[in-house]
Protein backbone atom coordinates (compact mmCIF):
# COMPACT_ATOMS: atom_id res chain seq x y z
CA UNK A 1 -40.12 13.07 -16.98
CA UNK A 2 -40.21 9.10 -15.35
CA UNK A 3 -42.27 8.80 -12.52
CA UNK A 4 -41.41 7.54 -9.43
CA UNK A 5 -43.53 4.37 -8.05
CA UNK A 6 -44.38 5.94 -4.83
CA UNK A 7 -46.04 8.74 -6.13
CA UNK A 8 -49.15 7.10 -7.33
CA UNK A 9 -50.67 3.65 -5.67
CA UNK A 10 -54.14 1.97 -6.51
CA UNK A 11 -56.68 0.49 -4.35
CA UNK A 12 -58.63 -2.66 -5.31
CA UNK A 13 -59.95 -3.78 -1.76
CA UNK A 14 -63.10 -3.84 -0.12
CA UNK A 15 -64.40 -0.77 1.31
CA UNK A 16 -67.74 -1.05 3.96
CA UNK A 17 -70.43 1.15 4.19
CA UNK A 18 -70.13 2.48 7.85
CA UNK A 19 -74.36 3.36 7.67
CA UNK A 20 -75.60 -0.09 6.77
CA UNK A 21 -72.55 -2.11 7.28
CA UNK A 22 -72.87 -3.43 3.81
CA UNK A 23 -69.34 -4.32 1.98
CA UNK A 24 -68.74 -3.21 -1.68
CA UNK A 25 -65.56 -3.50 -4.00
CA UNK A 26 -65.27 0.21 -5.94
CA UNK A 27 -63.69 0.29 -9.30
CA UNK A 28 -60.17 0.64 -9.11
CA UNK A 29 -59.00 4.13 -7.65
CA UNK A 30 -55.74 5.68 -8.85
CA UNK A 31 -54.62 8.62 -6.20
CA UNK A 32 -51.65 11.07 -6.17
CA UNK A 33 -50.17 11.03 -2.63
CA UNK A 34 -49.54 15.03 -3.21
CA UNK A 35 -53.20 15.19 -4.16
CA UNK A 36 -55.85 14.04 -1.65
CA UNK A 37 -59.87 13.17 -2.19
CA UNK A 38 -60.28 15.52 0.66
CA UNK A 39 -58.10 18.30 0.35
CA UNK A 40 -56.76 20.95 -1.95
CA UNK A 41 -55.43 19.61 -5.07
CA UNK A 42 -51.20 20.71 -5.05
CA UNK A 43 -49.54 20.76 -8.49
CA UNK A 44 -46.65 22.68 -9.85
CA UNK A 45 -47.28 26.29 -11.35
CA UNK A 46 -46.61 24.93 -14.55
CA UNK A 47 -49.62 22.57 -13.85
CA UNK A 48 -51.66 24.88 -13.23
CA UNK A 49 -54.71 24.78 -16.07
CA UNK A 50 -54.27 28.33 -18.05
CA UNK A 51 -57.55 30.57 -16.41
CA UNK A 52 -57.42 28.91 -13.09
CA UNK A 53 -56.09 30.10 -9.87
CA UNK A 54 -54.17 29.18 -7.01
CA UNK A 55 -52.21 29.59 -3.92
CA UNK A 56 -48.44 29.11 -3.55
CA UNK A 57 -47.89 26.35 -0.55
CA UNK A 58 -44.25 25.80 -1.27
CA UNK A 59 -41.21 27.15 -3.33
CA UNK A 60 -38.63 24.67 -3.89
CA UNK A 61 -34.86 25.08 -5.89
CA UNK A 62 -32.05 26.33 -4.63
CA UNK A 63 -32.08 29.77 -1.53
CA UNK A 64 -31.15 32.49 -4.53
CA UNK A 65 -33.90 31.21 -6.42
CA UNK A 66 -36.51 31.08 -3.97
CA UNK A 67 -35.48 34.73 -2.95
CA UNK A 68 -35.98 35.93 -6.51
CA UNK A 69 -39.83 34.23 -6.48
CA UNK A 70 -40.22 35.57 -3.46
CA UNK A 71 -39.11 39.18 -4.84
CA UNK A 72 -41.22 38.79 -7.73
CA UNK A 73 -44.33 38.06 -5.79
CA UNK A 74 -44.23 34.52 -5.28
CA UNK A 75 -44.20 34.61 -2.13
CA UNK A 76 -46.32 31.33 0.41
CA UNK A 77 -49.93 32.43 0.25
CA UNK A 78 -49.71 34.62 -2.40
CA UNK A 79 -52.49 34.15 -4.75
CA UNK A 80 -51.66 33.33 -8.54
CA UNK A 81 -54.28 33.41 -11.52
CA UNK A 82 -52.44 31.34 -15.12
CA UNK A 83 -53.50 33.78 -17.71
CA UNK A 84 -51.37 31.86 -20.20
CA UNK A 85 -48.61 29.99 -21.82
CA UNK A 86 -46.11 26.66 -21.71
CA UNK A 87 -42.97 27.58 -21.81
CA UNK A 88 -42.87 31.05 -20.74
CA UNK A 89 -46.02 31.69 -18.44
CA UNK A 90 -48.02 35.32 -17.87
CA UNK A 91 -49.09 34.91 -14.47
CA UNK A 92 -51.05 37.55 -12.88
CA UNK A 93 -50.44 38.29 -8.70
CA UNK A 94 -51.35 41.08 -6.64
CA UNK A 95 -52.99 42.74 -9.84
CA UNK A 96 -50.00 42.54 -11.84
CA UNK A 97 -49.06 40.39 -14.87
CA UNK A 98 -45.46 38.66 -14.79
CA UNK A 99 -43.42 36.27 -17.45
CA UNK A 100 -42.00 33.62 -15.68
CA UNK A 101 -40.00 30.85 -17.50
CA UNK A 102 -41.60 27.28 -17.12
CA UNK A 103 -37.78 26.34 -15.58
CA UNK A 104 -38.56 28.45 -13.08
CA UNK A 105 -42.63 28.30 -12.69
CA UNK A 106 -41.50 24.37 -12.05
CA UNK A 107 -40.10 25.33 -8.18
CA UNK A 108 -43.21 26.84 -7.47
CA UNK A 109 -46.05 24.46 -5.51
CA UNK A 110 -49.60 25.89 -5.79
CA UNK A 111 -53.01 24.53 -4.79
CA UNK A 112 -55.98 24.78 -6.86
CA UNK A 113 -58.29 27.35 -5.71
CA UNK A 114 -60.97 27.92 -8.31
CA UNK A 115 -60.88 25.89 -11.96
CA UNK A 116 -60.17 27.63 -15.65
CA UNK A 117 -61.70 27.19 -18.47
């Protein structure tokens, strides 16, 4: 899958240290604009590291589809643990394991919420 330019941008300026008002040029940073320093790092489901967990921010596709996730268990704010797999994923939600295809595990937007293995 190509990448789009915008999605990723570096910064090789010089940053100043706000305490002693000292100026310093960091290594070169490469940054996600989906993922943020600060905040909760978003990927797809299919993203997701197998033993980690996460929250669903965002399901994207088209309305029937999003219904079925939403059926399923995927619904915003539901919590999501990766228990395994690539192309066909065992998810557990809501203390029950479900199979999801990675076609569809791709229209499903999660934050990471505690790390795998």
């Amino acid at each position: 899958m190509a990448r789009s330019a915008l999605n990723d941008f570096s910064f090789t300026g010089t940053l100043v240290d706000t305490d002693t008002q000292s100026q310093f040029s960091p290594a070169p940073l490469q940054m996600s604009l989906a993922r943020s320093i600060h905040g909760p790092s978003r990927m797809r489901l299919t993203e997701l590291p197998v033993g980690s967990s996460g929250r669903v921010c965002e399901l994207s596709g088209q309305p029937d589809l999003c219904q079925r996730l939403r059926e399923l268990g995927f619904c915003e704010s539901a919590v999501i643990q990766k228990v395994s797999g690539q192309r066909t994923l065992l998810c557990q939600l809501c203390g029950t394991r479900i199979a999801l295809s990675d076609r569809a595990a791709e229209h499903v937007l999660v934050e990471l919420i505690r790390g795998g293995v």
